[in-house]
Protein backbone atom coordinates (compact mmCIF):
# COMPACT_ATOMS: atom_id res chain seq x y z
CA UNK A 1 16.62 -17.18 0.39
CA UNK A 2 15.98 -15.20 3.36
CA UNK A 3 12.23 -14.55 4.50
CA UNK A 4 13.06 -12.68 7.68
CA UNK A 5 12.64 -8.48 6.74
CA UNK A 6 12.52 -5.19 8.65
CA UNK A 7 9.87 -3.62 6.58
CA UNK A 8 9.35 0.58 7.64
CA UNK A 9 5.87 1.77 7.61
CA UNK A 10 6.31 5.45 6.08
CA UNK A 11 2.85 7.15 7.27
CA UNK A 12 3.89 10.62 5.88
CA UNK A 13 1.71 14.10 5.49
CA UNK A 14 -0.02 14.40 1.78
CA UNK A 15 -1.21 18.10 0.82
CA UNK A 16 -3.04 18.23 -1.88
CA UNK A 17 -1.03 19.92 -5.46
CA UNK A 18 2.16 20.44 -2.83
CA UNK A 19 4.55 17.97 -5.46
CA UNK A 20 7.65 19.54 -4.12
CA UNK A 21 6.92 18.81 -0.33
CA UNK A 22 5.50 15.58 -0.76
CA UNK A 23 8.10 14.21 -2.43
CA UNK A 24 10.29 15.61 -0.14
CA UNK A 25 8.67 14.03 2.42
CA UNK A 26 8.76 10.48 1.26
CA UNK A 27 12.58 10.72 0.47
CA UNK A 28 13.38 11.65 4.20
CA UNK A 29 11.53 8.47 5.21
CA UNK A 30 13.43 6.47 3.05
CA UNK A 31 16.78 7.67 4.48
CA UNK A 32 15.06 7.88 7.97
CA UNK A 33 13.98 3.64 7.59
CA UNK A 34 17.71 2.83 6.28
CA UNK A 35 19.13 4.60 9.28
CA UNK A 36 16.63 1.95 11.19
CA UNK A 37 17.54 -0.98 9.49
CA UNK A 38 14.39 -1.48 7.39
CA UNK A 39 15.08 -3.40 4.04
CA UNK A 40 11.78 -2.50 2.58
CA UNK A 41 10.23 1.18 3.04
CA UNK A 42 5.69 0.97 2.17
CA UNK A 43 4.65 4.62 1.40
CA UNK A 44 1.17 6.14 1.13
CA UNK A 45 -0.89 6.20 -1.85
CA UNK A 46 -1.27 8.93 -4.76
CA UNK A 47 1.19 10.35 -2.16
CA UNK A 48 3.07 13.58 -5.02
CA UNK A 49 -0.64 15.10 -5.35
CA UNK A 50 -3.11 13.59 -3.17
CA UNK A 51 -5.94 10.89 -3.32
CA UNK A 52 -9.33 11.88 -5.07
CA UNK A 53 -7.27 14.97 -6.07
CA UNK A 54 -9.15 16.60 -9.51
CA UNK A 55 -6.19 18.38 -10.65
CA UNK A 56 -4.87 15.02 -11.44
CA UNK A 57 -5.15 15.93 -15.44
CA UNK A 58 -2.73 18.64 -14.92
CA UNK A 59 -0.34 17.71 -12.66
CA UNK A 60 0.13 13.79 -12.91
CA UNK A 61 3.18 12.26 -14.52
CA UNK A 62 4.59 9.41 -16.83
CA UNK A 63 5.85 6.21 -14.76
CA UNK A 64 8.98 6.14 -15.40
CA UNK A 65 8.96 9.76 -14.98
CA UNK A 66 9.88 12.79 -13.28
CA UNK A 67 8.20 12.10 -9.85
CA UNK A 68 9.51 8.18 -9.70
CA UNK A 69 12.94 9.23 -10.72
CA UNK A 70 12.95 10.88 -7.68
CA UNK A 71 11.84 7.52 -5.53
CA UNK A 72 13.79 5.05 -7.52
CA UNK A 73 16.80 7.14 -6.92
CA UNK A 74 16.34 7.05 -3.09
CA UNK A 75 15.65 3.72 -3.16
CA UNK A 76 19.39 3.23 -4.78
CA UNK A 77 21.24 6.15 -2.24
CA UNK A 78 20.09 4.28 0.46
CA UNK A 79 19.66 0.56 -0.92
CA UNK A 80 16.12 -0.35 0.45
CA UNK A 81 12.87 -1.36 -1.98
CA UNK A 82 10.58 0.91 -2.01
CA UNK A 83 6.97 0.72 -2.84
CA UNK A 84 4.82 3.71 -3.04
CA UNK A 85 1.70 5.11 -4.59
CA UNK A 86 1.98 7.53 -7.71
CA UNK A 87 -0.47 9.57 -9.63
CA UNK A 88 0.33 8.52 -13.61
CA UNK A 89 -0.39 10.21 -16.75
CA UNK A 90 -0.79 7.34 -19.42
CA UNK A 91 -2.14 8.79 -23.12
CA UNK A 92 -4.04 11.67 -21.68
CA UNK A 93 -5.20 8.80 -19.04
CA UNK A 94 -5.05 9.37 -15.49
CA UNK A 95 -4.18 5.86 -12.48
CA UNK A 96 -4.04 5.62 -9.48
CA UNK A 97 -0.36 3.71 -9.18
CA UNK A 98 2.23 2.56 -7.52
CA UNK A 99 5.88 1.40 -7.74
CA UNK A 100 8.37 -0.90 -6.52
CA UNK A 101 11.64 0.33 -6.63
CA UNK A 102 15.12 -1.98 -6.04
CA UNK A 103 18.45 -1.12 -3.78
CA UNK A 104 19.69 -1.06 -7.08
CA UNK A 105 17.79 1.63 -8.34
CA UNK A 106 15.35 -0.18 -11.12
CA UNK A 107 11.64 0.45 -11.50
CA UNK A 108 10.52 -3.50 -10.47
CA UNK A 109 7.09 -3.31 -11.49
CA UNK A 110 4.31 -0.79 -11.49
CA UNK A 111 0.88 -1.48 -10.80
CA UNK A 112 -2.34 0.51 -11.49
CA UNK A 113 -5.76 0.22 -8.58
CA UNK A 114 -8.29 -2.04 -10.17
CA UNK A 115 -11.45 -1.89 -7.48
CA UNK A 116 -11.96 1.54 -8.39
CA UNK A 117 -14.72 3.67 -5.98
CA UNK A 118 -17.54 5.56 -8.23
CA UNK A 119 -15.65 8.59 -7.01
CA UNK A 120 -12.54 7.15 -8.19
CA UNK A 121 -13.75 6.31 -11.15
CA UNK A 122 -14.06 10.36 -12.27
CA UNK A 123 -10.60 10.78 -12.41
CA UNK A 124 -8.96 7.59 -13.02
CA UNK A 125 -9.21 4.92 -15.01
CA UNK A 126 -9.09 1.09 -14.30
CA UNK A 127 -5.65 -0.83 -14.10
CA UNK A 128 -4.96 -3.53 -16.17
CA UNK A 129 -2.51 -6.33 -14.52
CA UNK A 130 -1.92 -7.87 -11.51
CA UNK A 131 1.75 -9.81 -10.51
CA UNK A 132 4.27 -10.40 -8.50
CA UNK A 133 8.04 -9.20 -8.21
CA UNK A 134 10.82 -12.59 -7.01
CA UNK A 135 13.22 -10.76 -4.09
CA UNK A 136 15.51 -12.00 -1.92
CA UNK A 137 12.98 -12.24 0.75
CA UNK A 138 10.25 -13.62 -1.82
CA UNK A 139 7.82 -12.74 -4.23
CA UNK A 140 6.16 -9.67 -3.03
CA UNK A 141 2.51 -8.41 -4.59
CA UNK A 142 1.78 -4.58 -4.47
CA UNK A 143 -2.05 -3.74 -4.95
CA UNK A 144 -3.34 -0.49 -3.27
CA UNK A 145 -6.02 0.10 -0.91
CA UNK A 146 -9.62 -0.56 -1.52
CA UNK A 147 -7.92 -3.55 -3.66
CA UNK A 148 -8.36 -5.13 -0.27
CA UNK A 149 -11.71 -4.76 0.31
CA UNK A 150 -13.52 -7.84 2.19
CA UNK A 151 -15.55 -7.48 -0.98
CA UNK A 152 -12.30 -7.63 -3.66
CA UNK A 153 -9.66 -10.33 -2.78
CA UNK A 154 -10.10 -12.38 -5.34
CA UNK A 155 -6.89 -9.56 -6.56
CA UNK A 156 -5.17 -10.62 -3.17
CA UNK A 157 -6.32 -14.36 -3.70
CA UNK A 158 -4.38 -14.01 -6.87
CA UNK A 159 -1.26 -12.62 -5.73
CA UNK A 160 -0.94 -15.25 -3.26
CA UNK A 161 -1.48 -18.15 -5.47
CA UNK A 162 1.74 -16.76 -7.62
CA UNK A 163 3.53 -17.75 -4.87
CA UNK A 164 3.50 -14.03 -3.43
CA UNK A 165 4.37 -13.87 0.68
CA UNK A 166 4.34 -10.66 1.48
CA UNK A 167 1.49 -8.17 -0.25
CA UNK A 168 2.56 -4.24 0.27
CA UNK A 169 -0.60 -1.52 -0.28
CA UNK A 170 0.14 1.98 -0.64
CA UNK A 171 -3.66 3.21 1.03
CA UNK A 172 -5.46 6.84 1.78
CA UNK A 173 -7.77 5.86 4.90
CA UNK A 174 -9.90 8.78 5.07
CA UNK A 175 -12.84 9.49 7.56
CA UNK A 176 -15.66 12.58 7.34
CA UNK A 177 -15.25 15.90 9.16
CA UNK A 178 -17.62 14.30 12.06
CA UNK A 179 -16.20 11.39 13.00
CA UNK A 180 -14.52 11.59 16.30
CA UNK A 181 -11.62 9.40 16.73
CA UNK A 182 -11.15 9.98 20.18
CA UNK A 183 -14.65 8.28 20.68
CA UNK A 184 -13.79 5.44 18.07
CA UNK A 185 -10.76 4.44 16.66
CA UNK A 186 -10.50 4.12 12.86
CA UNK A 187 -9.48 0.22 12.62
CA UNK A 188 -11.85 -1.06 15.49
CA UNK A 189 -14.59 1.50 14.15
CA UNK A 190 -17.52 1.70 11.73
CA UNK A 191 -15.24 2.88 9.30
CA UNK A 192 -11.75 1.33 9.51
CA UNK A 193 -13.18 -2.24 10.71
CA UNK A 194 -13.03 -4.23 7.60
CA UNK A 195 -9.41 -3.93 6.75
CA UNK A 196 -8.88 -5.72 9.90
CA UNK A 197 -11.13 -8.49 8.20
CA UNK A 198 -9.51 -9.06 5.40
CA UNK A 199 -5.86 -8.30 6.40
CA UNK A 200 -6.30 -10.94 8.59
CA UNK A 201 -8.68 -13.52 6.55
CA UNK A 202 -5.27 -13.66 3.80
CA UNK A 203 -2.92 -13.81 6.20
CA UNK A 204 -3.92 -16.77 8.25
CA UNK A 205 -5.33 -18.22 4.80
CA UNK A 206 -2.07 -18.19 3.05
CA UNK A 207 0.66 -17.84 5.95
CA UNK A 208 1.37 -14.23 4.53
CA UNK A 209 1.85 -10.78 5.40
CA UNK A 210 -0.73 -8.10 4.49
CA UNK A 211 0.87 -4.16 5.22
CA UNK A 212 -1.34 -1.79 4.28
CA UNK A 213 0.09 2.43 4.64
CA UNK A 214 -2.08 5.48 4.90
CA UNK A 215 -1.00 9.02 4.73
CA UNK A 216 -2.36 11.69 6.75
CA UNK A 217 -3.23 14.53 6.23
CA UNK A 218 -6.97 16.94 5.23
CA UNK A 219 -7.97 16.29 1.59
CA UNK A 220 -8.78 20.01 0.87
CA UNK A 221 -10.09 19.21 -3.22
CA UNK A 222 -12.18 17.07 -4.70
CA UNK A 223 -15.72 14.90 -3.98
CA UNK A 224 -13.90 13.80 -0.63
CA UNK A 225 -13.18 17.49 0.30
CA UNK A 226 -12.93 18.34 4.05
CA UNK A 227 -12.80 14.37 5.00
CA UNK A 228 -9.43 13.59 6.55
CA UNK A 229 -6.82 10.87 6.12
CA UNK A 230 -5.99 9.60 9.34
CA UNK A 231 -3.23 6.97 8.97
CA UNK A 232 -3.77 3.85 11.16
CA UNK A 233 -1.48 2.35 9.14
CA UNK A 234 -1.73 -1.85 9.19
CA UNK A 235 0.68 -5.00 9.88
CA UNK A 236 -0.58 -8.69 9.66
CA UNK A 237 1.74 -11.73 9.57
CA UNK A 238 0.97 -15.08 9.19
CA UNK A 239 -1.69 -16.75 10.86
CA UNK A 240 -3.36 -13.21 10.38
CA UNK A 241 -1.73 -12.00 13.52
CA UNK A 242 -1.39 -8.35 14.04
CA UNK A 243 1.71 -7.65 13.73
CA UNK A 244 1.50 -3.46 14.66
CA UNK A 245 -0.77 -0.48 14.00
CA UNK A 246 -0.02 3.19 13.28
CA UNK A 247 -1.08 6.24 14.95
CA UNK A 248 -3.82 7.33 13.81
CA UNK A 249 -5.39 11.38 12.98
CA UNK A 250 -4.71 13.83 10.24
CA UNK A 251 -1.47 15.04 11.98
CA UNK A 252 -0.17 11.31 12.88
CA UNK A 253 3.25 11.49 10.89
CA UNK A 254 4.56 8.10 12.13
CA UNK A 255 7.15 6.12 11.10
CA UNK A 256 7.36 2.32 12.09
CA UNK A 257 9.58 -0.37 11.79
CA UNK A 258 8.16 -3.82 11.52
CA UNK A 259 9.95 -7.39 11.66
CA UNK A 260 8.29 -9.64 9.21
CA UNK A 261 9.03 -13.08 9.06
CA UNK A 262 6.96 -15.42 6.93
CA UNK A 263 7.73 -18.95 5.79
CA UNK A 264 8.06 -19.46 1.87
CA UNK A 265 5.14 -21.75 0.48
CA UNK A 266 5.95 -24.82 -1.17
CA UNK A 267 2.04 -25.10 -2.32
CA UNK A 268 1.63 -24.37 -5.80
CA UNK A 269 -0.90 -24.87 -8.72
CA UNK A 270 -4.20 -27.01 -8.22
CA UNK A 271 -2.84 -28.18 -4.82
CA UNK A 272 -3.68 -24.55 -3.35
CA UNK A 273 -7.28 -25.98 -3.28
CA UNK A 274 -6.53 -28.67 -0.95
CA UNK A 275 -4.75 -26.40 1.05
CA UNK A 276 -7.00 -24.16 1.66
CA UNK A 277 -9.90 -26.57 2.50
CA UNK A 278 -7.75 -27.66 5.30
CA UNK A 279 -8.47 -24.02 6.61
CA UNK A 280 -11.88 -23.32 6.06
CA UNK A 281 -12.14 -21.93 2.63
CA UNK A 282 -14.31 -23.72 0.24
CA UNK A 283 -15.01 -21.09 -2.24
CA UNK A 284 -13.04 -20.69 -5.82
């Protein structure tokens, strides 16, 4: 089993109820991160109509469905995985989701956001399952955003103890209309600060990688309207090194190539306990 992978960082522009570009979008980075080599391609979250976006009734879709046809396909034309964040219509229920797609051009696994925001919670509703997909690099987790909140890894906790080595997180980092980022930057600022915290807590706690990608982009609808999504997209490898950052502002289209190379854990079952008191962590 190889556990050495170029993994591409597809920070790509999100307009809000603009399906057609979007999508568009996120299919040129897939063929853009094959041309570089990348084996795995992380796209934003809620990335066909936008995060926090209320026209989510109308215009979300089934999973499988007509907007991940579209990815899955890619995935296949240009044999890379693919994980990315989906709006899904469920039963006249609205997630926040997101797929992993094969080189082969199968729908892995799909996942629905469980640590929900109040906000959030007005438009979709809860997920219901957390896993992990085997690879030829390992088993990989996929949770999205706020799911890695200092406050919420017990979901990222989980993941790992499955045996999962790499955890990929479609995200929408979003800051208000004041904040300046040429004053303070997002992930060393008030705002962006924790997801250094916990990237970096899991990865040294479980010799994993944590890659977390934002889109970018204004969020024009919504309870969030007029705050902007400002990338600063986030790599952390085991022993919760940094690994790279994105750019980071609303225009900050970036696309990045990271080498990620993380040994495969032999540590299963009630042994994980053990192992992590030899680093520091005492709690459940």
């Amino acid at each position: 089993m190889n556990n050495e992978v170029a993994v591409c960082m597809g920070q790509i522009k999100v307009v809000f109820n603009d399906v057609e570009g979007n999508l568009s979008r996120a299919v040129e980075a897939i063929r853009r991160s094959a041309s570089m080599g990348c084996s795995i391609v992380v796209l934003p979250e809620t990335l066909d109509i936008g995060w926090l976006n209320p026209d989510a009734v109308e215009l979300a879709k089934s999973i499988p469905g007509q907007y991940s046809d579209i990815l899955v396909d890619a995935a296949k034309s240009h044999g890379v995985y693919v994980v990315a964040g989906l709006t899904e219509r469920d039963n006249g229920r609205v997630y926040d989701s997101a797929i992993l797609a094969s080189p082969r051009g199968e729908l892995m696994w799909k996942y629905r956001k469980i640590n929900l925001t109040p906000e959030e919670q007005e438009i979709y509703e809860v997920g219901d399952k957390v896993g992990v997909v085997d690879t030829e690099y390992g088993r990989i987790g996929v949770d999205i955003c706020i799911d890695n909140a200092p406050s919420n890894l017990v979901l990222a906790h989980s993941m790992a103890r499955m045996g999962a080595i790499m955890i990929l997180s479609p995200s929408g980092w979003a800051v208000p209309p004041t904040y300046d980022l040429s004053k303070e930057s997002y992930l060393d600022g008030s705002y962006g600060k924790h997801w250094i915290v916990s990237y970096t807590t899991m990865a040294r706690l479980y010799d994993m990688a944590i890659i977390g990608v934002s889109s970018v982009g204004e969020m024009s609808k919504g309870p969030w309207k007029g705050w902007r999504l400002i990338g600063s997209s986030l790599a952390v490898g085991p022993g919760g090194i940094i690994l790279v950052k994105g750019k980071e502002g609303p225009n900050a289209e970036d696309l990045i190539r990271v080498n990620v190379n993380v040994p495969l854990r032999q540590i299963k079952g009630t042994r994980y306990a053990e192992f992590l008191w030899s680093r520091g962590y005492f709690m459940p």
